[in-house]
Protein backbone atom coordinates (compact mmCIF):
# COMPACT_ATOMS: atom_id res chain seq x y z
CA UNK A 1 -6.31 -10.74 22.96
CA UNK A 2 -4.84 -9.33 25.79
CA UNK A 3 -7.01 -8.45 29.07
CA UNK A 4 -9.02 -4.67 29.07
CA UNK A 5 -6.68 -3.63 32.05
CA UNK A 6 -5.54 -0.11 31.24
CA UNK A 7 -2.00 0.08 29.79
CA UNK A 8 -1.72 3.47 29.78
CA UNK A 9 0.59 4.56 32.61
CA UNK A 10 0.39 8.27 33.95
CA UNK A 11 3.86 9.52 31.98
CA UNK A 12 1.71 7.36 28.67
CA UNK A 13 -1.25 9.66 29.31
CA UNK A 14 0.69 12.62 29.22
CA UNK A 15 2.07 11.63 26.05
CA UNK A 16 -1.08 10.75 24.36
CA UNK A 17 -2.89 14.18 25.45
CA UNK A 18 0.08 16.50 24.19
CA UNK A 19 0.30 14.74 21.42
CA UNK A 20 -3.50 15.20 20.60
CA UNK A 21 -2.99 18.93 21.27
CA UNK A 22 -0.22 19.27 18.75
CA UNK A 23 -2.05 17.63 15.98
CA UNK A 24 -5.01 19.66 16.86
CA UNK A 25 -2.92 22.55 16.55
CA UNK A 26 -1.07 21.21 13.36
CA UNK A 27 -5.04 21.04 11.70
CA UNK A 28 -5.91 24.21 12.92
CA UNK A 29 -2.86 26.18 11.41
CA UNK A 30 -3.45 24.24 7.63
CA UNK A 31 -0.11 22.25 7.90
CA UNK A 32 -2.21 19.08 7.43
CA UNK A 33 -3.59 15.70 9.50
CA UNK A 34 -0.99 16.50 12.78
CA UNK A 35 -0.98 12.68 12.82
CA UNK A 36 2.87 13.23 12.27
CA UNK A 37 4.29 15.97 14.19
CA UNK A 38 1.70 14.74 17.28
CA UNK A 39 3.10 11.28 17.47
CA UNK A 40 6.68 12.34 17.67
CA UNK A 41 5.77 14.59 20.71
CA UNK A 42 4.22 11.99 22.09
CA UNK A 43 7.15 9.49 21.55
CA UNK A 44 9.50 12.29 22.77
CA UNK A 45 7.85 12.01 26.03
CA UNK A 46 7.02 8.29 26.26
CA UNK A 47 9.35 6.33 23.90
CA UNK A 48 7.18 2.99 24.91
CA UNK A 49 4.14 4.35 24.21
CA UNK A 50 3.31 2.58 20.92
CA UNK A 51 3.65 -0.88 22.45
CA UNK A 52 1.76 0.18 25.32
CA UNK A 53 -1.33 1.62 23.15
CA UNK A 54 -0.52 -1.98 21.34
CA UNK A 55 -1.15 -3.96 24.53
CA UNK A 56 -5.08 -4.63 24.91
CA UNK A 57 -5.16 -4.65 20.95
CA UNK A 58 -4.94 -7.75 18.71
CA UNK A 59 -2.52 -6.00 15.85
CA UNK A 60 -2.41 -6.88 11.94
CA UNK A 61 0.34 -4.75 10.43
CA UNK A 62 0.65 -4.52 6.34
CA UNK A 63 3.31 -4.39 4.44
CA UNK A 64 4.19 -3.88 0.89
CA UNK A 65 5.72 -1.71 -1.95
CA UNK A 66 2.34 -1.33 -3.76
CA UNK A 67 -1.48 -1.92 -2.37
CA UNK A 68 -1.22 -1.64 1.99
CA UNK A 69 -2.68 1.39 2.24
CA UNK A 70 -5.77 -0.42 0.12
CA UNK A 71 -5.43 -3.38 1.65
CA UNK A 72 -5.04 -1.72 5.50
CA UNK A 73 -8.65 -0.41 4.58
CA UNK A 74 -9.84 -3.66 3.07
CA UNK A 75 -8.75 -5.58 6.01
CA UNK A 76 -10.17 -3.08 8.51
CA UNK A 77 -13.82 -3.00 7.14
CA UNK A 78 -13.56 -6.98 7.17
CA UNK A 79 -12.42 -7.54 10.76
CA UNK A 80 -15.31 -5.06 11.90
CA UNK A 81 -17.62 -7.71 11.75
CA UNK A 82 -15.81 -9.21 14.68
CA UNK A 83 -15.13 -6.00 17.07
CA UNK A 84 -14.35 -2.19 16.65
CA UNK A 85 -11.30 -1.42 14.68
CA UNK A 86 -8.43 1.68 15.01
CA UNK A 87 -6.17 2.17 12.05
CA UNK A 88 -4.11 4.57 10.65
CA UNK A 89 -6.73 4.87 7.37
CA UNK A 90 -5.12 8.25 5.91
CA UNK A 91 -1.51 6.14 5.02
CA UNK A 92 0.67 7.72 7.83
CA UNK A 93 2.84 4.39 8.28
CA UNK A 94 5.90 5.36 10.39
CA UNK A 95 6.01 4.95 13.96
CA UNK A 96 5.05 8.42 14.31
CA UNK A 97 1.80 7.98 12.52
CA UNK A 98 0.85 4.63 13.68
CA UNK A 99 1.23 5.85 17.36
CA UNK A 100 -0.87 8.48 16.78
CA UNK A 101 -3.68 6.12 15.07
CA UNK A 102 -3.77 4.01 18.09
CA UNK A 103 -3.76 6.59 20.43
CA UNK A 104 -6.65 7.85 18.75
CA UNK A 105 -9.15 4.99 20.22
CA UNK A 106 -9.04 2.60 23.68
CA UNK A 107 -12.25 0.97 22.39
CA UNK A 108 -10.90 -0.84 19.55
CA UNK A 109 -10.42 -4.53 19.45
CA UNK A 110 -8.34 -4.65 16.59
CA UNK A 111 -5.60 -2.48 15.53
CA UNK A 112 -4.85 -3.06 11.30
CA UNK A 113 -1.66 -1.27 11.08
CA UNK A 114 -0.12 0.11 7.53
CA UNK A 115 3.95 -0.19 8.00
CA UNK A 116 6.81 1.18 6.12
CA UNK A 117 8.75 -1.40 4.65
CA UNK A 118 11.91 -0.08 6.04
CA UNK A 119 10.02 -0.02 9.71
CA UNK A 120 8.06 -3.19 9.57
CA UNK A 121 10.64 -5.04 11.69
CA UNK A 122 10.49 -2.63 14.48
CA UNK A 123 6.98 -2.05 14.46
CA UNK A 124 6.56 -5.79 14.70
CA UNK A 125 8.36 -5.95 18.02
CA UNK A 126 7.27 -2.92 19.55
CA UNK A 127 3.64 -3.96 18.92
CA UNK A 128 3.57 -7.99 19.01
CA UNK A 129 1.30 -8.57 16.13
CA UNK A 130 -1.12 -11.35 15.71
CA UNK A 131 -0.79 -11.53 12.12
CA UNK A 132 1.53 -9.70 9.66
CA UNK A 133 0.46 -9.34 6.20
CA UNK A 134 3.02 -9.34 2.98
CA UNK A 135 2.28 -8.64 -0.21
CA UNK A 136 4.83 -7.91 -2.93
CA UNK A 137 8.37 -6.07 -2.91
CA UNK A 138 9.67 -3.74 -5.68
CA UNK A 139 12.10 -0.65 -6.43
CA UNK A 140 11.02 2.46 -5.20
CA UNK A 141 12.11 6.27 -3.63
CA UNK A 142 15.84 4.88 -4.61
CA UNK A 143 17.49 7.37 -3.12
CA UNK A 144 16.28 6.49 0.41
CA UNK A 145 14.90 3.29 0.41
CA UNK A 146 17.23 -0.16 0.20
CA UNK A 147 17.83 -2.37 -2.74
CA UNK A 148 14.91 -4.86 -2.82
CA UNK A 149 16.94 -7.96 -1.53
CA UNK A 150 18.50 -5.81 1.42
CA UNK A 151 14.63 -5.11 2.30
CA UNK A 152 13.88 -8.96 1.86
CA UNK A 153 16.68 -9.66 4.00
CA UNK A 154 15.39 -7.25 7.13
CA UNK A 155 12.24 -8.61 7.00
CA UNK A 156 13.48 -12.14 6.92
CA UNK A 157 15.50 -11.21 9.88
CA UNK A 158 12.70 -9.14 11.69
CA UNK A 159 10.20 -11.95 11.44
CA UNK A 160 12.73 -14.90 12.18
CA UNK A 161 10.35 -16.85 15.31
CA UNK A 162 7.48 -14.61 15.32
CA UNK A 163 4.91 -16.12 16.95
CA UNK A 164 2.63 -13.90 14.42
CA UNK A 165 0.78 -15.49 11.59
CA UNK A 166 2.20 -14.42 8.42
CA UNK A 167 -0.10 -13.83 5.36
CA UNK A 168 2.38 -13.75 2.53
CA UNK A 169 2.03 -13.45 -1.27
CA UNK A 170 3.47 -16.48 -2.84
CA UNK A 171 4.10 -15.58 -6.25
CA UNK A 172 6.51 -12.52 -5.31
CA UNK A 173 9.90 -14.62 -4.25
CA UNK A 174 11.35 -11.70 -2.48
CA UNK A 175 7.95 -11.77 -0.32
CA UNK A 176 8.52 -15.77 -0.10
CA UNK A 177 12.31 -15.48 1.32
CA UNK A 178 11.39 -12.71 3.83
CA UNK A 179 8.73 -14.97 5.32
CA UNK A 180 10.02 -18.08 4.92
CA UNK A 181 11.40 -17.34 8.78
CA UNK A 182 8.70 -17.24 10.35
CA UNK A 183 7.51 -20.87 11.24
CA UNK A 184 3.96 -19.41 10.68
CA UNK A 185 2.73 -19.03 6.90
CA UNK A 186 -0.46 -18.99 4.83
CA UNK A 187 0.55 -18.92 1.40
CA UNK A 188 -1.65 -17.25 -0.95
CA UNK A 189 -2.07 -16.80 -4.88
CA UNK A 190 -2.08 -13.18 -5.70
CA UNK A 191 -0.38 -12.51 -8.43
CA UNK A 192 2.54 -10.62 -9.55
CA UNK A 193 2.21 -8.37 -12.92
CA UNK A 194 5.89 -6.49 -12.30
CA UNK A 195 8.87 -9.18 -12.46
CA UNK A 196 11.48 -6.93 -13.11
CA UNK A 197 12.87 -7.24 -9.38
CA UNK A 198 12.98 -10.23 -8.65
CA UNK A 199 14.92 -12.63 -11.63
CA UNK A 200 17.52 -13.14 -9.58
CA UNK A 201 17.50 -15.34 -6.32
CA UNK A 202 16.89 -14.18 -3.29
CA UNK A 203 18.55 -16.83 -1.62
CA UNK A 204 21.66 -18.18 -3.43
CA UNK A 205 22.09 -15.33 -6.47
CA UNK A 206 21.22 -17.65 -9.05
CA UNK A 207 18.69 -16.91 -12.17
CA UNK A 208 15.55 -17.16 -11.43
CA UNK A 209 13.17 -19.35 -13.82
CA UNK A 210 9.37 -18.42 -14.05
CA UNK A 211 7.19 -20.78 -16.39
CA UNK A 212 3.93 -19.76 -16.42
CA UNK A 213 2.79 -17.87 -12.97
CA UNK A 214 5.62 -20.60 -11.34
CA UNK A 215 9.16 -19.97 -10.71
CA UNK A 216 11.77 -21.55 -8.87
CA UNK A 217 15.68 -21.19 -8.74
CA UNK A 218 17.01 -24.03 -10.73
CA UNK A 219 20.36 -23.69 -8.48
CA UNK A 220 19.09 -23.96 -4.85
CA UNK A 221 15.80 -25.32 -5.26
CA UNK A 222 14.41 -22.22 -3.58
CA UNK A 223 10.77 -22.79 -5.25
CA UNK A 224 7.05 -21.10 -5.29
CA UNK A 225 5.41 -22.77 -1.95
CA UNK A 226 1.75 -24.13 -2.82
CA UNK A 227 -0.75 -21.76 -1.45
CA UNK A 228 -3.60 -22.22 0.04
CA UNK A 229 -5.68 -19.07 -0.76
CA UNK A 230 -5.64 -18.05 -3.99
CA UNK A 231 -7.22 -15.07 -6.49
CA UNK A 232 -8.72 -16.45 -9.34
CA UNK A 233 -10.44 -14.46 -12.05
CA UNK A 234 -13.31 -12.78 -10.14
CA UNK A 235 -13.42 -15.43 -6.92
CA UNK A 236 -11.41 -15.89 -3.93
CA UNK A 237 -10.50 -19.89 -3.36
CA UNK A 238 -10.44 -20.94 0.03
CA UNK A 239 -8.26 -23.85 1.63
CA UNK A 240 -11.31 -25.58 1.00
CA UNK A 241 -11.66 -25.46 -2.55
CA UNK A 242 -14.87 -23.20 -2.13
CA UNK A 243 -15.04 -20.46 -4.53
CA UNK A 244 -15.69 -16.93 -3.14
CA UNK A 245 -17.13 -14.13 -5.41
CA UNK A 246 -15.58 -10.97 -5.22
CA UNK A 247 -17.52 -7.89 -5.49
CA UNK A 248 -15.60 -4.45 -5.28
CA UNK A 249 -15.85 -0.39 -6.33
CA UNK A 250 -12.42 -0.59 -6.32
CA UNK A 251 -10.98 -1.05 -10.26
CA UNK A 252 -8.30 -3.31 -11.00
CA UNK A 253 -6.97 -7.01 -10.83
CA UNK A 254 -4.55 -5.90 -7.85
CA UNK A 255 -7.58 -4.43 -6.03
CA UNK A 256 -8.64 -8.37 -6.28
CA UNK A 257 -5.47 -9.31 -5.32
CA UNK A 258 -5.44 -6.95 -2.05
CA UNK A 259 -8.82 -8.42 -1.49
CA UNK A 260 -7.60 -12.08 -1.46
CA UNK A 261 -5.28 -11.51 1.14
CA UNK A 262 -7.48 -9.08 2.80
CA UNK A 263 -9.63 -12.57 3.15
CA UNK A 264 -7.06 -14.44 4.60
CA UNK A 265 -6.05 -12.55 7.32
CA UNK A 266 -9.94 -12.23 8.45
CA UNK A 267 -10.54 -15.67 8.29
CA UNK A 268 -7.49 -16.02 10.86
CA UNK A 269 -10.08 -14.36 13.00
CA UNK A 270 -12.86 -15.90 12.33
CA UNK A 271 -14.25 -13.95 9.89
CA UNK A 272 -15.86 -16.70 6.97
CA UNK A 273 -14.70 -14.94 3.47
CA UNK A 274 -18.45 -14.11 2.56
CA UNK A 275 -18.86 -12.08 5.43
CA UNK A 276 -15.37 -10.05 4.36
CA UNK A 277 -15.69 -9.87 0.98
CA UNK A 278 -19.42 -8.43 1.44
CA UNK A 279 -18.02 -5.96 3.80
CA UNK A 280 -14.96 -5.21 1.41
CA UNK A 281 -17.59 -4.11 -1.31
CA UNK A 282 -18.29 -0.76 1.28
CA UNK A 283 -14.62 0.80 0.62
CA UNK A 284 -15.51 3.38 -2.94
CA UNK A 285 -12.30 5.07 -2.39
CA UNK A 286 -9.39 4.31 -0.16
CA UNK A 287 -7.40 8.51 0.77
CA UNK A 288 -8.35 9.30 -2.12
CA UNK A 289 -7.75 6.92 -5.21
CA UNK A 290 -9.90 6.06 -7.09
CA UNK A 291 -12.26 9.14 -6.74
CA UNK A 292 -13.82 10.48 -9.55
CA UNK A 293 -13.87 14.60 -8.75
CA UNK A 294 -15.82 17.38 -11.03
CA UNK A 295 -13.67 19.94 -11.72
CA UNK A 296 -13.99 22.71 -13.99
CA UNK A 297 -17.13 20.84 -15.16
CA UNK A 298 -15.28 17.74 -16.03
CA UNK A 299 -15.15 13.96 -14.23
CA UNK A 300 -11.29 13.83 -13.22
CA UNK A 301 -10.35 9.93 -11.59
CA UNK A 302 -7.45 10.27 -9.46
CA UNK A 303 -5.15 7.29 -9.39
CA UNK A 304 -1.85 7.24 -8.07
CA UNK A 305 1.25 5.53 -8.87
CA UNK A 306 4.68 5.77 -6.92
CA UNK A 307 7.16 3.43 -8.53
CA UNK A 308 7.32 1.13 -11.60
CA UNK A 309 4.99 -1.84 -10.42
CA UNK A 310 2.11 1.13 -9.40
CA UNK A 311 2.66 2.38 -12.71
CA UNK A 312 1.90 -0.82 -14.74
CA UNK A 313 -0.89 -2.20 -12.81
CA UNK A 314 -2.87 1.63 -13.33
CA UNK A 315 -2.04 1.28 -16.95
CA UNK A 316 -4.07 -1.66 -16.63
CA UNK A 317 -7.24 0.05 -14.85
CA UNK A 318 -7.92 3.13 -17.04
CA UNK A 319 -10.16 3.54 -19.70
CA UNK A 320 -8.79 2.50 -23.20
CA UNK A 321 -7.64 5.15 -26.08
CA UNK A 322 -8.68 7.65 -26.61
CA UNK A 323 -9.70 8.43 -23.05
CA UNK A 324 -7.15 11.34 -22.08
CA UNK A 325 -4.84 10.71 -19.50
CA UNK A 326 -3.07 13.74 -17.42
CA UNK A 327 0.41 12.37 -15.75
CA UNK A 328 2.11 14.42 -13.00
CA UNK A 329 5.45 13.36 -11.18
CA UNK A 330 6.99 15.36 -8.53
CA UNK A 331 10.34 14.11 -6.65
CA UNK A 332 10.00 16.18 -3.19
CA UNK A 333 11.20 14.14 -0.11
CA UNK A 334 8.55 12.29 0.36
CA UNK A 335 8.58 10.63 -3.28
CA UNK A 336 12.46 10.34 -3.48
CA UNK A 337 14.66 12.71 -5.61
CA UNK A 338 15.72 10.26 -8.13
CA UNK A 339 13.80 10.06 -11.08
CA UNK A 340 15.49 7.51 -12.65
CA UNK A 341 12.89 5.00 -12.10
CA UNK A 342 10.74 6.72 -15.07
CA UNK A 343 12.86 4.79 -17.32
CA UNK A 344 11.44 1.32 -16.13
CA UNK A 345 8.02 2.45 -16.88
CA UNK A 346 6.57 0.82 -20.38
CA UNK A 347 4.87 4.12 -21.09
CA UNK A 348 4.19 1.88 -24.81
CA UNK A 349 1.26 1.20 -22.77
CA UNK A 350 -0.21 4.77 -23.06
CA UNK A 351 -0.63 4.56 -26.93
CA UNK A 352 -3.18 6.40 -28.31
CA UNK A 353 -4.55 8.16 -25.31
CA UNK A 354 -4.19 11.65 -25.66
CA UNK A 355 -1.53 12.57 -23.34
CA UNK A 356 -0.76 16.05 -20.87
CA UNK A 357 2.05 16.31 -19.16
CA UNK A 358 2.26 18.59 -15.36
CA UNK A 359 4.37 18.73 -11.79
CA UNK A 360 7.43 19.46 -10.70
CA UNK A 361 9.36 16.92 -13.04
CA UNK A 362 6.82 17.40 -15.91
CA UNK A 363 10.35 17.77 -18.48
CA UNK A 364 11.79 14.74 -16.93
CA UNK A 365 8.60 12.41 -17.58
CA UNK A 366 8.44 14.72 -21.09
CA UNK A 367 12.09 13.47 -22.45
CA UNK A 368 10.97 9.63 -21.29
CA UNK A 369 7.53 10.23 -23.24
CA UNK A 370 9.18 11.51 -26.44
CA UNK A 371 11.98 8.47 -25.95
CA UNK A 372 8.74 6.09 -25.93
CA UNK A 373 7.23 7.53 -29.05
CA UNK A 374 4.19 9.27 -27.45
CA UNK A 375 2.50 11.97 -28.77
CA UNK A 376 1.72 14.60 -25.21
CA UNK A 377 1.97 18.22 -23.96
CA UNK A 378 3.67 19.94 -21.59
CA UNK A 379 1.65 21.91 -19.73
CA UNK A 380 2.07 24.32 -16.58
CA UNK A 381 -0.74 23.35 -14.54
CA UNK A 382 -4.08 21.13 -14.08
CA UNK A 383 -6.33 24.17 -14.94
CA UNK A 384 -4.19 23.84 -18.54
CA UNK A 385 -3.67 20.52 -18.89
CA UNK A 386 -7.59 19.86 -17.85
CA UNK A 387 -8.49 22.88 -21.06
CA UNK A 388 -6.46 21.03 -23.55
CA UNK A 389 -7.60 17.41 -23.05
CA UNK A 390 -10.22 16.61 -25.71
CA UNK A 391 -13.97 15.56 -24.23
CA UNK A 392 -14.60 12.66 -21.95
CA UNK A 393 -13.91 11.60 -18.64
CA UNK A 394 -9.73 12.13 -17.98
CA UNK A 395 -7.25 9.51 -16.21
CA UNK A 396 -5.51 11.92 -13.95
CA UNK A 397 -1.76 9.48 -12.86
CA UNK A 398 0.74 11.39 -10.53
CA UNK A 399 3.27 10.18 -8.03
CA UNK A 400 2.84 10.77 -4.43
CA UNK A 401 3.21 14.74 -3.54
CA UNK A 402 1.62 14.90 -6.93
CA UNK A 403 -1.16 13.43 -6.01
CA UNK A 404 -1.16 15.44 -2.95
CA UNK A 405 -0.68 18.31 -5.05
CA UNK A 406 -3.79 17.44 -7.32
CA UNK A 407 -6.33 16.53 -3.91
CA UNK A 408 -5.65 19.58 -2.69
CA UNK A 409 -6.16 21.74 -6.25
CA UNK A 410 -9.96 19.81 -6.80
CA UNK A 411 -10.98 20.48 -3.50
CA UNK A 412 -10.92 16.48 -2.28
């Protein structure tokens, strides 16, 4: 870790205080956390600034389609059994947001970073991480973000001699070319339930073969490295061979999964996997999902689900038929405009759940629905769509200003 010398030159403070007074003013008028709009006035005035809040701070930054913002939080609670922690817990992962997380402490030991996939190479050399976390790459927001193999290839390029240590997800091959750079690796097992991106090769174009959870490119050679962490059924493995259990409040297998990579990266600080998987047990909800909310005298879990992959792994979480299941999509900036990625989704899956339909592209999802054979309504609103849903607790699935949409409508 670098030396407790302040970094913080006098143009730097000046930065950091205005930007703390716009955000302050941001929360006071209602227009949200100000983590935003008070990081790019403070960039504005000191475009160093983030590596300079960086500099006395050993950084982690995570990376992925699905699962950092979980995993951000998972690694976080974990490293605070070695030293205080800042991190940018509320998902703002742009260097706007990020600055303003670590210009929100200069006690912190630590800094676990969520990153962008599109920023993760410049974040990376503006703050000189210690360890970089990967964990899967899929489609998603198409009609802003790159093609999966252009993202594969930026971080490839980005992490080329790092001197970080790179926690990577060996069974996603995308994940597996972008780090195989970096002269740095831990491998780990965690699984990868959405294939759909990644049957071709990332490094010569050829077709990918996948027996079993393996896969290699029978043209190249380009092959599934052995890891040497790995999730199996409820335990992490160690490079040992010792079997950790894993106890969480967070559903899911890829809640496991975060967790098993969550427990590599602390053990590349010290921290023995018992010690961070007890401490990963504390995290109930993680911005939001997860949270079971009362409203209108009913229990209403909030889960969301951007793109494809997010999609089939929360099919996988909720309660079987015939729990009821609301689904909202939106496609404001923020989730991308193109919808076109609701036509990847196996909404087969939703089968005998009784089905309502809301937000801003509630006809879209509708015409996918009725394509799929499910029975649903339309409906104009939660407040409707919570009236017609038969008894029982309700799966409530929506997109990310959806979800947004719905925190702020329940009062969370």
């Amino acid at each position: 870790m670098a030396g407790n010398s302040d970094p913080l030159t006098p143009r730097a403070k000046i930065a950091v205080t205005a930007g703390k007074a716009v955000a302050a003013a941001s929360r006071a008028a209602g227009r949200g956390s100000g983590s935003v709009i008070g990081g790019r006035v403070a960039l504005k005035l000191d475009p160093d600034l983030l590596a300079r809040l960086a500099q006395n701070l050993d950084v982690i930054l995570v990376s992925a389609t699905n699962g950092k913002t979980t995993t951000t939080r998972l690694i976080a609670e974990a490293l605070r059994a070695a030293g205080p922690v800042v991190s940018n817990a509320l998902g703002a992962n742009m260097p706007a947001g990020i600055t303003s997380a670590l210009a929100g402490s200069s006690e912190a030991r630590y800094g676990v970073i969520e990153v962008d996939e599109k920023y993760l190479a410049g974040v990376a050399r503006d703050t000189d991480p210690k360890c970089i976390a990967l964990l899967n790459l899929s489609r998603d927001q198409l009609d802003r973000a790159a093609e999966t193999r252009m993202l594969a290839e930026n971080w490839r390029e980005g992490l080329a001699g790092s001197k970080a240590v790179v926690v990577a997800n060996c069974d996603d091959p995308l994940v597996v070319w972008a780090a195989s750079s970096s002269p740095n690796v831990i491998w780990v097992a965690a699984g990868q339930m959405w294939k759909d991106d990644a049957w071709s090769c990332p490094s010569c174009g050829g077709v990918m073969q996948r027996p079993g959870d393996d896969w290699f490119c029978g043209e190249c050679g380009f092959r599934r490295p052995t890891p040497s962490w790995a999730l199996s059924g409820d335990h992490v493995l160690d490079p040992h061979g010792s079997a950790w259990p894993i106890h969480l409040q967070l559903p899911g297998r890829a809640n496991k999964a975060n967790a098993a990579s969550s427990a590599a990266v602390a053990a590349v600080f010290g921290v023995p996997p018992q010690v961070a998987l007890e401490r990963m047990y504390q995290v109930q909800a993680v911005a939001g999902r997860y949270d079971v909310v009362q409203f209108q005298g009913r229990d209403l879990r909030l889960l969301l689900a951007k793109n494809p992959a997010g999609w089939l792994e929360t099919f996988s979480l909720i309660d079987p038929p015939p729990t009821p299941v609301i689904l909202s999509v939106n496609a404001r900036g923020a989730d991308g405009t193109d919808t076109s990625w609701l036509w990847d989704v196996d909404y087969t899956r939703l089968s005998g759940h009784p089905i309502c339909v809301i937000g801003d592209r509630r006809l879209d999802l509708a015409v996918r629905l009725e394509v799929a054979d499910q029975q649903f309504q339309v409906c104009e609103n939660l407040d409707q769509a919570v009236q017609k849903c038969p008894p029982g607790r309700i799966e409530v699935i929506a997109n990310y200003t959806a979800f947004q949409d719905l925190r702020r409508r329940v009062g969370n």
